[in-house]
Protein backbone atom coordinates (compact mmCIF):
# COMPACT_ATOMS: atom_id res chain seq x y z
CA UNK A 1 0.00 0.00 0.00
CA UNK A 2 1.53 3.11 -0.98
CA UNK A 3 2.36 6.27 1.40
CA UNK A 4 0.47 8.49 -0.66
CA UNK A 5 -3.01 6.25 -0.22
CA UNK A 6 -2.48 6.04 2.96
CA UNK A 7 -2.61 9.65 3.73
CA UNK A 8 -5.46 10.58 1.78
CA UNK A 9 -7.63 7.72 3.96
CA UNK A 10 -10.52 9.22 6.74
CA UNK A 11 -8.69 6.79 9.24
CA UNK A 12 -5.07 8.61 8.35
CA UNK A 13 -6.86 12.14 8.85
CA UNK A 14 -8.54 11.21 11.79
CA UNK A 15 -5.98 10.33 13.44
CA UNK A 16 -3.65 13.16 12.00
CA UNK A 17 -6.33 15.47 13.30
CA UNK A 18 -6.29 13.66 16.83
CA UNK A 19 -2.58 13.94 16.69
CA UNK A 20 -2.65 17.63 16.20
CA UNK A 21 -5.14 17.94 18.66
CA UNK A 22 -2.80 16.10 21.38
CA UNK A 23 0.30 17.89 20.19
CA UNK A 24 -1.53 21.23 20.73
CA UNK A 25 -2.39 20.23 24.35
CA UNK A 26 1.31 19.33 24.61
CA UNK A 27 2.48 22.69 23.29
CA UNK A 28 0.34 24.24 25.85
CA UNK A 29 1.47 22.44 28.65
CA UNK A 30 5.22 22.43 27.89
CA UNK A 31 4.40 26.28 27.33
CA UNK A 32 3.03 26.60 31.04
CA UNK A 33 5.96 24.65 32.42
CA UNK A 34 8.43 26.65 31.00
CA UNK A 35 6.37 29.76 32.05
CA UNK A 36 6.02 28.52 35.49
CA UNK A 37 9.87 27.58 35.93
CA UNK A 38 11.26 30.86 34.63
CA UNK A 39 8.55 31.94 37.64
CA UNK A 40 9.73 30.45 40.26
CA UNK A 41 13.43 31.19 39.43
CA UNK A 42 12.35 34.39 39.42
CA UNK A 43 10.18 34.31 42.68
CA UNK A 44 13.74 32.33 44.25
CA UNK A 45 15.83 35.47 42.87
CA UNK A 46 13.67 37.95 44.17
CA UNK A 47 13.56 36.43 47.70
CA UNK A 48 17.37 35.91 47.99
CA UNK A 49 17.76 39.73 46.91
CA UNK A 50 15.33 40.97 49.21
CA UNK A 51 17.09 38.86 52.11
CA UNK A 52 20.38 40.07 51.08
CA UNK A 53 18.54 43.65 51.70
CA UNK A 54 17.31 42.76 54.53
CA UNK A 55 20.68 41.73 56.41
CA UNK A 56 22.44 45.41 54.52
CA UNK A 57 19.70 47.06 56.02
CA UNK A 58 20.60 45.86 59.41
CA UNK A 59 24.22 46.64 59.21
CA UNK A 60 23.70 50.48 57.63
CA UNK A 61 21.32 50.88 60.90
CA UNK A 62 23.76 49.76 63.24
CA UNK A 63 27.40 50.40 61.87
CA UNK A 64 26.40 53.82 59.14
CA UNK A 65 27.57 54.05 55.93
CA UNK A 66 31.10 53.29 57.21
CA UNK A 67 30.28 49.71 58.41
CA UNK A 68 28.00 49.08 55.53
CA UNK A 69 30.94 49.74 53.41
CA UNK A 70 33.08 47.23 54.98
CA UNK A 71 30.06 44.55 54.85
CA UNK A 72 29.80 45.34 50.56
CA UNK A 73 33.08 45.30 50.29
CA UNK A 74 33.81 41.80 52.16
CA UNK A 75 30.73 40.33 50.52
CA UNK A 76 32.17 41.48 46.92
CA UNK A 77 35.31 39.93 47.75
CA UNK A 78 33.68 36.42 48.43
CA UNK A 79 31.79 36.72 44.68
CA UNK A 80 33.78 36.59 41.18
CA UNK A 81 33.79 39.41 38.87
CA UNK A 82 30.38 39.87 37.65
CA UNK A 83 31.64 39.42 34.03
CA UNK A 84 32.92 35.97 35.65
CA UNK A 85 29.44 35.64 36.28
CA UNK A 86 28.81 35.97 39.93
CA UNK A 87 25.93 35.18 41.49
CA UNK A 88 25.24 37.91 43.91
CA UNK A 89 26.00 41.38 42.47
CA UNK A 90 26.75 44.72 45.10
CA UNK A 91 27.24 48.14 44.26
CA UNK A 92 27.55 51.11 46.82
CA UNK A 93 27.79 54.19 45.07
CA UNK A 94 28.47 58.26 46.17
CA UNK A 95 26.40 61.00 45.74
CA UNK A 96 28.74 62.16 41.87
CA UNK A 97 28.33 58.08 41.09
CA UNK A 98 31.47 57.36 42.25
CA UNK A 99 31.93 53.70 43.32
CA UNK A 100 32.76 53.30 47.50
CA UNK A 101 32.40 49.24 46.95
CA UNK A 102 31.00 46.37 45.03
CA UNK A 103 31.80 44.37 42.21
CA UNK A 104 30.56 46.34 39.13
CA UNK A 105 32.22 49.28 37.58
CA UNK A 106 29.69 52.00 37.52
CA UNK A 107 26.25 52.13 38.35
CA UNK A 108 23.69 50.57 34.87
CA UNK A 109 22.60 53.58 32.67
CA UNK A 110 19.65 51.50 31.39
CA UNK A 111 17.36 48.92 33.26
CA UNK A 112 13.99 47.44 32.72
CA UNK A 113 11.49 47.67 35.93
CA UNK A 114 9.78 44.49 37.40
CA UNK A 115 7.11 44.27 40.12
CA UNK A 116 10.37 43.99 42.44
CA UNK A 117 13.18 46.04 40.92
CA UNK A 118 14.47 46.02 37.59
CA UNK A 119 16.34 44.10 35.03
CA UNK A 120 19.52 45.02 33.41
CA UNK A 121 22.16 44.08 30.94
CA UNK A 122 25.78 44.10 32.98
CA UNK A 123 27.56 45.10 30.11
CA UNK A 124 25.49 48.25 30.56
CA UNK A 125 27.62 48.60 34.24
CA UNK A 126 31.13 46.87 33.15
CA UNK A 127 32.93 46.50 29.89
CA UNK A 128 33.19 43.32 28.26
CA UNK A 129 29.65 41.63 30.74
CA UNK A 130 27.39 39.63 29.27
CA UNK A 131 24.02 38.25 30.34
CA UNK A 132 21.77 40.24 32.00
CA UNK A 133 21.00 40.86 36.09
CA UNK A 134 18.07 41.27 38.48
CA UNK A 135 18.71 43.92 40.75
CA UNK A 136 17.16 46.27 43.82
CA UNK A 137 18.29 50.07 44.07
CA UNK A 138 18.16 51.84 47.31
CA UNK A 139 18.94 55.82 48.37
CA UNK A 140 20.52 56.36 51.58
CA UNK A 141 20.89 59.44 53.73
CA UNK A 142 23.17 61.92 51.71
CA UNK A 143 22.67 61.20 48.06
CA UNK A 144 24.65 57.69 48.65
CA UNK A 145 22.94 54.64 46.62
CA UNK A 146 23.19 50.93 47.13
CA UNK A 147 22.41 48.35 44.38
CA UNK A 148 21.74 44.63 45.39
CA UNK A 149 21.23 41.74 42.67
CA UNK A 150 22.29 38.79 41.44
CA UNK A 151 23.46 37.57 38.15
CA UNK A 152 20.53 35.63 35.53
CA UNK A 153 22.97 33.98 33.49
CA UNK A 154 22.92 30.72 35.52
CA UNK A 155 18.87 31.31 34.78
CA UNK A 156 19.48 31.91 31.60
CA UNK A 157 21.29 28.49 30.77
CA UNK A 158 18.63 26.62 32.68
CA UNK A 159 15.82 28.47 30.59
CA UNK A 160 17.95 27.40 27.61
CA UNK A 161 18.20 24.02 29.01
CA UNK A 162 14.42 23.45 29.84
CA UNK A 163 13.46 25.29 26.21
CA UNK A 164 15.62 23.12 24.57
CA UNK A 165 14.18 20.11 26.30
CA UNK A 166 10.53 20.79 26.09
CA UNK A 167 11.24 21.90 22.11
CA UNK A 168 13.26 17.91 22.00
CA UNK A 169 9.83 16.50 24.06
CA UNK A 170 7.46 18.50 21.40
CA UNK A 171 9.03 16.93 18.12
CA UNK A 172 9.47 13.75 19.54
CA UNK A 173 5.91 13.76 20.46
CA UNK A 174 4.61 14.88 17.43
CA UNK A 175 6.75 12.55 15.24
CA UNK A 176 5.25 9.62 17.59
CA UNK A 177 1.87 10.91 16.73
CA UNK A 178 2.61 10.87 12.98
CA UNK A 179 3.52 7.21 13.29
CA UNK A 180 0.51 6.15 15.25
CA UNK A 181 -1.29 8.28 12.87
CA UNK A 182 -0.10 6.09 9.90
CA UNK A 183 -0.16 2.79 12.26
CA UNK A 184 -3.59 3.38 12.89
CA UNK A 185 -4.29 4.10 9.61
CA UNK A 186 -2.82 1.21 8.25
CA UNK A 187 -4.57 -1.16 10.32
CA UNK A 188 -7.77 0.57 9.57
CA UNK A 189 -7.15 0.59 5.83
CA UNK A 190 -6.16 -3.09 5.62
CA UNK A 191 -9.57 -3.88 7.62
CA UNK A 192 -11.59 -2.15 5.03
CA UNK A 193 -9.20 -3.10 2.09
CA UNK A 194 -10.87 -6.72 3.07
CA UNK A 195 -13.71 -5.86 3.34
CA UNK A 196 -13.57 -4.30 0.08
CA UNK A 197 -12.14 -7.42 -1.55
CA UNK A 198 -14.84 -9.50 -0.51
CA UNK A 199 -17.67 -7.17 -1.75
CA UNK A 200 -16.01 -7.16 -5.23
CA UNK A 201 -15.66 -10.74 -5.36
CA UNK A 202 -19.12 -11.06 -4.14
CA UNK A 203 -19.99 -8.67 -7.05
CA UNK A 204 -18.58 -11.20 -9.40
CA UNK A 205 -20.59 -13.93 -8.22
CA UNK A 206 -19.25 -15.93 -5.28
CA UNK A 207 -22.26 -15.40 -3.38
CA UNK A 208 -20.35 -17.78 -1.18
CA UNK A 209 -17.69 -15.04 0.41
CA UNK A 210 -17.86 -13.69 3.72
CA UNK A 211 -15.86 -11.07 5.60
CA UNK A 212 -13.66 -12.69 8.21
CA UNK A 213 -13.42 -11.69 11.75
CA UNK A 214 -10.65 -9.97 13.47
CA UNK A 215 -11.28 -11.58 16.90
CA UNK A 216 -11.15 -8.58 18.93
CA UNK A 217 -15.04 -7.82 19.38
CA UNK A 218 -14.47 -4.20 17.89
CA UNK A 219 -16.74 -2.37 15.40
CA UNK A 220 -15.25 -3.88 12.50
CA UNK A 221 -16.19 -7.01 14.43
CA UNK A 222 -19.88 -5.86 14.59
CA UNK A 223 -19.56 -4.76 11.01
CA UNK A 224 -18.44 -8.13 9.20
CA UNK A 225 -21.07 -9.92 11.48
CA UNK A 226 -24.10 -7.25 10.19
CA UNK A 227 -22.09 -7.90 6.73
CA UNK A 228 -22.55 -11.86 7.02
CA UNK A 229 -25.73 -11.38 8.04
CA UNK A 230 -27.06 -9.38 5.33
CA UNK A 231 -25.20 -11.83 2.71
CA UNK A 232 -26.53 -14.36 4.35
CA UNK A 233 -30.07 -12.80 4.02
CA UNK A 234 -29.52 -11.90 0.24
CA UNK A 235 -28.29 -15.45 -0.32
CA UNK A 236 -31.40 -16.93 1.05
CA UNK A 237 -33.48 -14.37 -0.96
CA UNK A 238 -31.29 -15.16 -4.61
CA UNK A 239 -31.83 -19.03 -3.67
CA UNK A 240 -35.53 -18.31 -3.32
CA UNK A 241 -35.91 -16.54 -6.13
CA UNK A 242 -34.54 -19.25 -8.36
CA UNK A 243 -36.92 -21.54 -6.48
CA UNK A 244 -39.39 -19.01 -7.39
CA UNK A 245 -39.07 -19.06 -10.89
CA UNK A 246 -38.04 -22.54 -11.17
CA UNK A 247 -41.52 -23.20 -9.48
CA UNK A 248 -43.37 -20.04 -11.00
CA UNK A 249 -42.14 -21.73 -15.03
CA UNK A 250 -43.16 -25.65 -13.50
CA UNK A 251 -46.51 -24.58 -12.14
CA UNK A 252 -47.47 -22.57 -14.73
CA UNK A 253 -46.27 -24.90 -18.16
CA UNK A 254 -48.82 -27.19 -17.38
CA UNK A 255 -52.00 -24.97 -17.26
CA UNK A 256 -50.53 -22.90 -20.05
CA UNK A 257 -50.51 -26.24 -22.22
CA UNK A 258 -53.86 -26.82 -21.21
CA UNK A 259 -55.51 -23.64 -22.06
CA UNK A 260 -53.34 -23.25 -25.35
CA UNK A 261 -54.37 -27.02 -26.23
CA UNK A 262 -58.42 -26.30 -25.02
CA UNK A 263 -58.21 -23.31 -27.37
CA UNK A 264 -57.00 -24.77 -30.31
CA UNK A 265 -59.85 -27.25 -30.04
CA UNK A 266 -62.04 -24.48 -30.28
CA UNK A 267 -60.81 -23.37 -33.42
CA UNK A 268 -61.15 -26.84 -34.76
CA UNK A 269 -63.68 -26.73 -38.11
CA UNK A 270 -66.85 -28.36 -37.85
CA UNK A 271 -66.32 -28.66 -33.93
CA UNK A 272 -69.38 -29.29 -31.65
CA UNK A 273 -70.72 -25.86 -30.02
CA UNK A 274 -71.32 -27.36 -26.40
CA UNK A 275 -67.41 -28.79 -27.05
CA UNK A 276 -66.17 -25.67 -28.11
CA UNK A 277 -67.93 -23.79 -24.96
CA UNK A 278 -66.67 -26.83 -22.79
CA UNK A 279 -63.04 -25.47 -24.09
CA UNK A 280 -63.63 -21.91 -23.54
CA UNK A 281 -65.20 -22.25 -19.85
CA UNK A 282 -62.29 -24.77 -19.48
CA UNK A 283 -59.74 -22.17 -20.64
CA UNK A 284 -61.34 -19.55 -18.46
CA UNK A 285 -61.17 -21.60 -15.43
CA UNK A 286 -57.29 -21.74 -15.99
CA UNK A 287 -57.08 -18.55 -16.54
CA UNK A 288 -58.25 -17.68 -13.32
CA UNK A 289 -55.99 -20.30 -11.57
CA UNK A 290 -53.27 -18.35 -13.38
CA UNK A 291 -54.30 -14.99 -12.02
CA UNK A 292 -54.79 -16.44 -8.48
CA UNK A 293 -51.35 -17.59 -8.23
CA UNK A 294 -49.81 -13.96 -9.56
CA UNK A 295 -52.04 -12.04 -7.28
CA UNK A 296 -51.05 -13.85 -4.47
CA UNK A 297 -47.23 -13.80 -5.77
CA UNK A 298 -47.75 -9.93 -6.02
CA UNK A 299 -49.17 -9.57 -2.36
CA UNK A 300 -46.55 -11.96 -1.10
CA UNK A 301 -44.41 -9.16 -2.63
CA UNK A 302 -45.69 -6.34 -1.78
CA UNK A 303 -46.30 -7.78 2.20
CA UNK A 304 -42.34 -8.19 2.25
CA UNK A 305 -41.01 -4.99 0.71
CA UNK A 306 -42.65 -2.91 3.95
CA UNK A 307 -44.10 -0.63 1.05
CA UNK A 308 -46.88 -0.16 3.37
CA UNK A 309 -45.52 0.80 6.67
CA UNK A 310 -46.36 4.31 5.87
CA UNK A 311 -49.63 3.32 5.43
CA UNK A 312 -50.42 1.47 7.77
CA UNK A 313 -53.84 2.48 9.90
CA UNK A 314 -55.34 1.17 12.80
CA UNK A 315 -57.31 -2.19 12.43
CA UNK A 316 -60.02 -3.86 14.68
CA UNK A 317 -59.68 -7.41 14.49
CA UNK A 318 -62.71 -8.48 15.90
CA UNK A 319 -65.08 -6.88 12.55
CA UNK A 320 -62.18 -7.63 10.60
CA UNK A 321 -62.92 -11.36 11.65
CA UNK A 322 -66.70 -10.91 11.51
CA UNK A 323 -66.61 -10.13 7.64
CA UNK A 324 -64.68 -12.88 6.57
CA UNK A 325 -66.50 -15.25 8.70
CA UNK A 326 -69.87 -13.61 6.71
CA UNK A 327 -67.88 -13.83 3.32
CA UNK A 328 -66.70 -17.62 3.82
CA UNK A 329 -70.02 -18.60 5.88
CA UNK A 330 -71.82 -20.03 2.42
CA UNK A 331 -68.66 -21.75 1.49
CA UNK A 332 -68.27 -23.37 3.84
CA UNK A 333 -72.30 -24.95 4.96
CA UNK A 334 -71.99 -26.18 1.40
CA UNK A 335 -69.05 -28.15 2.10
CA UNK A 336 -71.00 -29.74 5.30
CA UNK A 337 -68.81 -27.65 7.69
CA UNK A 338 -69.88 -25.66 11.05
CA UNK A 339 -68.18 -22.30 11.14
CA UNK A 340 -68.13 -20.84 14.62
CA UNK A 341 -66.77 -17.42 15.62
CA UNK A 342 -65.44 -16.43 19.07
CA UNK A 343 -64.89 -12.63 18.40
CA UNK A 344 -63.54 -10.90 22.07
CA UNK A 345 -63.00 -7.59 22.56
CA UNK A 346 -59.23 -6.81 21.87
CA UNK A 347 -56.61 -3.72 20.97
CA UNK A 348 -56.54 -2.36 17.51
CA UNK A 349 -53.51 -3.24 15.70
CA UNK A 350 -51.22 -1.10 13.06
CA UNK A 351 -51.59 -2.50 10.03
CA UNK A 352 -53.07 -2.60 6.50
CA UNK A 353 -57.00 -4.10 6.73
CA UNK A 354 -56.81 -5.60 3.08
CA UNK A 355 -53.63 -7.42 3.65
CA UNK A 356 -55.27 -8.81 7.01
CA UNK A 357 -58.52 -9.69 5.24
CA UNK A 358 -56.68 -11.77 2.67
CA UNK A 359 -54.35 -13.77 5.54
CA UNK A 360 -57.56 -14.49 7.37
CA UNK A 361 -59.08 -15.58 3.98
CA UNK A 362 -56.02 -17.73 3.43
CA UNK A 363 -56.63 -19.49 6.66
CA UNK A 364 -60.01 -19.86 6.52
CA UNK A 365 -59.93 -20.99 2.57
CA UNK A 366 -57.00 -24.03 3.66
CA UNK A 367 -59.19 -25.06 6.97
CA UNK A 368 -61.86 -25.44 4.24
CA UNK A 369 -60.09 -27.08 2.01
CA UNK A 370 -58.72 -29.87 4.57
CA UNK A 371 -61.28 -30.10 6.85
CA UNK A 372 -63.49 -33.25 6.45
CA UNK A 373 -67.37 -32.77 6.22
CA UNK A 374 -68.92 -32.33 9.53
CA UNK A 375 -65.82 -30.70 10.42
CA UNK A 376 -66.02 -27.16 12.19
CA UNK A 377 -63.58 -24.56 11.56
CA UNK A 378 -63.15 -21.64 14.41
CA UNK A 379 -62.29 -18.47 13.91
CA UNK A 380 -61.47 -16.43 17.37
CA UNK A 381 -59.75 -12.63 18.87
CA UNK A 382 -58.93 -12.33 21.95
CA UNK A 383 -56.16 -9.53 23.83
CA UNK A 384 -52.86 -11.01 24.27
CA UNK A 385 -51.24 -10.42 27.76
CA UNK A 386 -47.44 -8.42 27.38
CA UNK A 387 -46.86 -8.77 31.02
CA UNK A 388 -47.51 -5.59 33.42
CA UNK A 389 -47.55 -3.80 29.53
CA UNK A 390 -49.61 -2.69 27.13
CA UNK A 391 -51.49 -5.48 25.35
CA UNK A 392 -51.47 -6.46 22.22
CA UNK A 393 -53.96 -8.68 20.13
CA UNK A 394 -54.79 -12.23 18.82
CA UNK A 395 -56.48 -13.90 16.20
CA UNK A 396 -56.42 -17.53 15.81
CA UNK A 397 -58.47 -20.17 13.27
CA UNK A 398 -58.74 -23.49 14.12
CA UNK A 399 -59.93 -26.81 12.15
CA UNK A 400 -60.67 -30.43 12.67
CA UNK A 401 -58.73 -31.87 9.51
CA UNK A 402 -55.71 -33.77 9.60
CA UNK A 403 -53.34 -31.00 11.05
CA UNK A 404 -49.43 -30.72 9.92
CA UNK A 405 -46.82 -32.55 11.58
CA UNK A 406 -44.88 -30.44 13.63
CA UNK A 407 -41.35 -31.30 11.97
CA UNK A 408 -43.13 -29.69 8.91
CA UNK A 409 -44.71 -26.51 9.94
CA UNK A 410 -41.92 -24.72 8.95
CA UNK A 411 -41.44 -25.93 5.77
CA UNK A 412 -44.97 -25.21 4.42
CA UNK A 413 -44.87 -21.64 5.32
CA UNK A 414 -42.70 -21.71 2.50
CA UNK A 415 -43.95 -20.87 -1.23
CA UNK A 416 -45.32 -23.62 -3.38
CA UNK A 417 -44.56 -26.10 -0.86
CA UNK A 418 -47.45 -28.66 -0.46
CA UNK A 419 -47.35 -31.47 1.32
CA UNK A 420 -48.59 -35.04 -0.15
CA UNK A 421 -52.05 -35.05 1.62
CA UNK A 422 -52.59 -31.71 -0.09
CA UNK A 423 -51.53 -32.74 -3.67
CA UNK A 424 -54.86 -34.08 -4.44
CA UNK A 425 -56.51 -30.51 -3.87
CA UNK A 426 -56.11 -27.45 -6.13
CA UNK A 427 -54.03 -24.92 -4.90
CA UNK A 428 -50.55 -23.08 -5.90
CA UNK A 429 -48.83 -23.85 -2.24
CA UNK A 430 -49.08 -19.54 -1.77
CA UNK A 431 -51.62 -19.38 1.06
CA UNK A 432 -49.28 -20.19 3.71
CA UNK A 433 -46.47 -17.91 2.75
CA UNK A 434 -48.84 -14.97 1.98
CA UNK A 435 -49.87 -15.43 5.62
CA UNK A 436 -46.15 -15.20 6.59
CA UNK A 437 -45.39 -12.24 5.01
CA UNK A 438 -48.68 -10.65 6.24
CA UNK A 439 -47.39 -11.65 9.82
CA UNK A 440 -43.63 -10.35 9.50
CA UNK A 441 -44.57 -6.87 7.66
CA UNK A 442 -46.81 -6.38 11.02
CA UNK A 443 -44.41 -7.45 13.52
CA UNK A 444 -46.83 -10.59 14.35
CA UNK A 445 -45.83 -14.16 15.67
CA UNK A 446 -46.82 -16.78 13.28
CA UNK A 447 -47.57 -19.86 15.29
CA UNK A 448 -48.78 -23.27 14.09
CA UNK A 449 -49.82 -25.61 16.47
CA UNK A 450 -51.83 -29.00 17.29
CA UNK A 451 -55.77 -28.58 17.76
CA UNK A 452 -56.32 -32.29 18.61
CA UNK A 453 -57.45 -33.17 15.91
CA UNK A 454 -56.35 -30.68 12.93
CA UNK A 455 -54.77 -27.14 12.75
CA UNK A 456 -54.67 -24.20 15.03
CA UNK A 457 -53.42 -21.02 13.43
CA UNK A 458 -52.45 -18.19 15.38
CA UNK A 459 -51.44 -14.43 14.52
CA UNK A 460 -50.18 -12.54 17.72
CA UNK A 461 -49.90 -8.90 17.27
CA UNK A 462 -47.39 -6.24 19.70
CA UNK A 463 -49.32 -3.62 21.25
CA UNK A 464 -50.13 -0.64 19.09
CA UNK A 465 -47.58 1.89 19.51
CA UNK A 466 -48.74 5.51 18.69
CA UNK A 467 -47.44 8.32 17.64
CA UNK A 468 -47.71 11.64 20.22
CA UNK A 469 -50.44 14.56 18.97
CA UNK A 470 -49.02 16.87 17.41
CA UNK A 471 -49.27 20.66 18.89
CA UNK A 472 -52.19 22.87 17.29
CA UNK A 473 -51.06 26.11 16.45
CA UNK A 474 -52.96 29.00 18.42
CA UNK A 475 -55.80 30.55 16.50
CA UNK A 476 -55.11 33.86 15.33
């Protein structure tokens, strides 16, 4: 991977950009140590010269001008020259600026104040000085003057020392943060460069490929396994839809050679009229079959895109059941069966009404369909209990036919599966799966379960979650 990529990627900036963040912060705290320790060596200056002044003071009270003398003079002594660079600096001085004692040459012409004296270069008060010194001035009793300082060149080559040292701590620090900047980046990149890989090779067709995991539980962890996940989804949704159209061009070659054979014995010359009518009703009964299976197809479709989430109203389940009962009720008294409805009081639900109406008629139409005569087929709400919660809803149908082995209830909610004991009976093997669909777009539990004898079918719905009014605006 080249440099250059690797500093135009988000994870190289970001962490450039955290990096100059952190280096700023460092700048600012090397900046107050080096503030704060030129302080204090200025705060331990100041108090050594104001002791020194203290003990002068003393001795000028006590012994004059004469014995004060003597004490600068002895104390000089003890320090080098102040071009030598001595650290305590004394300079006694007549009334014309003639020096009495000390160890500088003449008295500074030029000196910059500070809260506690002043600052001045020494070569201002001896030839040949360098650095500069903080210093006290006092006037005595007949025009005399006394200076007391010390020398800042020893603070000058530790301010050196620490600037040079904090400037050597900045660069290393911010060359560290370039190279976790391009570590991170690195790492980051080759995570996503695999990703990457795998998506393109998925794009050419090895539906196969997943993203592999790092180990480490991280968010690139949690990506790859949402990843996986959704391949694995789309995989199960390409496989189906082969299914589908395998099954959609097998189900429907038969009753297209039908009708197209039925028709063509209509057009036969000299054909019978009741035979040719026989053919057309024939032709139209297929045709129907045919649009029955794509209708269902297309709400099986439209149930699973979540198309209509947005809009989605509230439904009552118990006249929702009521109609279709009334609808089926004929149906099913010709066929020798007792239809019995157990319609509770339950919540609304959120949902589309003609999607509903066709699951129910799904149900009901298979309970029909497999029921023996003298069977009955129930149709039933009730409220379903959510704990100390809100409750939601229920709506069940029930027969007395054979039922569906429980190792296969999965399986038929599948499209165009039928089992054997339902080969014998017309159907496209939709009913089940349009129910499913129905179920999932509302957020419903599908369950299938034993009636003793025959089917029980039950849709359980979440409690109907809705939205807060919106405020009126004030009438004008």
């Amino acid at each position: 991977m080249s440099t250059g990529r690797l500093f135009r990627t988000t994870a190289f900036r970001l962490a450039a950009v955290y990096g100059a963040l952190f280096a700023l912060a460092v700048v600012a705290l090397f900046a107050f140590l080096y503030w704060r320790t030129l302080t204090l060596i200025d705060a331990e200056t100041d108090a050594a010269i104001a002791s020194e002044i203290s003990g002068l003071a003393e001795q000028y009270r006590q012994r004059g001008l004469v014995g004060l003398m003597r004490i600068v003079t002895e104390r000089s002594a003890a320090q080098p020259e102040a071009s030598l660079g001595g650290a305590n600096i004394y300079l006694l001085t007549r009334p014309d600026g003639a020096v009495l004692a000390g160890n500088l040459k003449r008295w500074p012409a030029a000196a910059q104040p500070t809260p506690a004296g002043f600052v001045f270069n020494l070569a201002a008060a001896e030839e040949g000085a360098q650095g500069n010194a903080r210093a006290r001035a006092f006037a005595l009793e007949g025009g005399f003057r006394l200076l007391v300082g010390r020398d800042l060149r020893q603070r000058e080559k530790l301010r050196a020392v620490v600037a040079e040292s904090l400037a050597l701590g900045l660069a290393a620090t911010v060359a560290l943060g370039l190279l976790a900047a391009m570590l991170v980046g690195r790492k980051l990149l080759q995570r996503v460069e695999a990703i990457n890989a795998i998506g393109q090779r998925i794009v050419r067709g090895e539906l196969k490929q997943r993203v592999a995991l790092g180990g480490a539980g991280d968010e690139f962890d949690r990506l790859a396994e949402n990843l996986n996940a959704m391949l694995d989804q789309i995989e199960r949704l390409m496989t189906g839809m082969r299914e589908v159209t395998d099954n959609i061009a097998h189900d429907l070659r038969g009753p297209l050679t039908r009708m197209k054979a039925r028709l063509e014995l209509a057009l036969l010359p000299n054909s019978d009229p009741a035979q040719h009518r026989a053919a057309m009703e024939s032709a139209i009964a297929e045709t129907d079959r045919l649009l029955a299976t794509f209708n269902a197809l297309l709400s099986i479709a439209e149930a699973e895109s979540g198309a209509l989430h947005q809009s989605m109203r509230p439904v009552e389940l118990g006249p929702l059941a009521a109609d279709v009962a009334e609808l089926y009720a004929p149906a099913l008294e010709e066929k020798g069966l007792t239809l019995a409805t157990e319609i509770a009081g339950c919540p609304p639900v959120l949902g589309s009404r003609q999607l509903l109406f066709q699951a129910v008629a799904n149900l009901l139409e298979n309970a029909m369909k497999y029921t023996p005569k003298s069977g009955r087929v129930t149709i039933a709400t009730r409220s379903a209990e959510n704990g100390s919660g809100p409750r939601g809803a229920a709506l069940s149908v029930t027969d007395t036919g054979p039922g569906i082995p429980a190792e296969l209830r999965g399986r038929v909610l599948e499209r165009y599966v039928r089992l054997d004991q339902a080969r014998s009976t017309p159907g496209s093997g939709l009913g089940l799966s349009l129910v499913a669909a129905v179920a999932k777009l509302h957020g419903a539990r599908l369950e299938l379960s034993d009636n003793n004898p025959g089917l029980a079918v039950t849709l359980t719905f979440p409690p109907r979650v809705e939205a807060p009014p919106q405020p009126q605006a004030a009438a004008s």
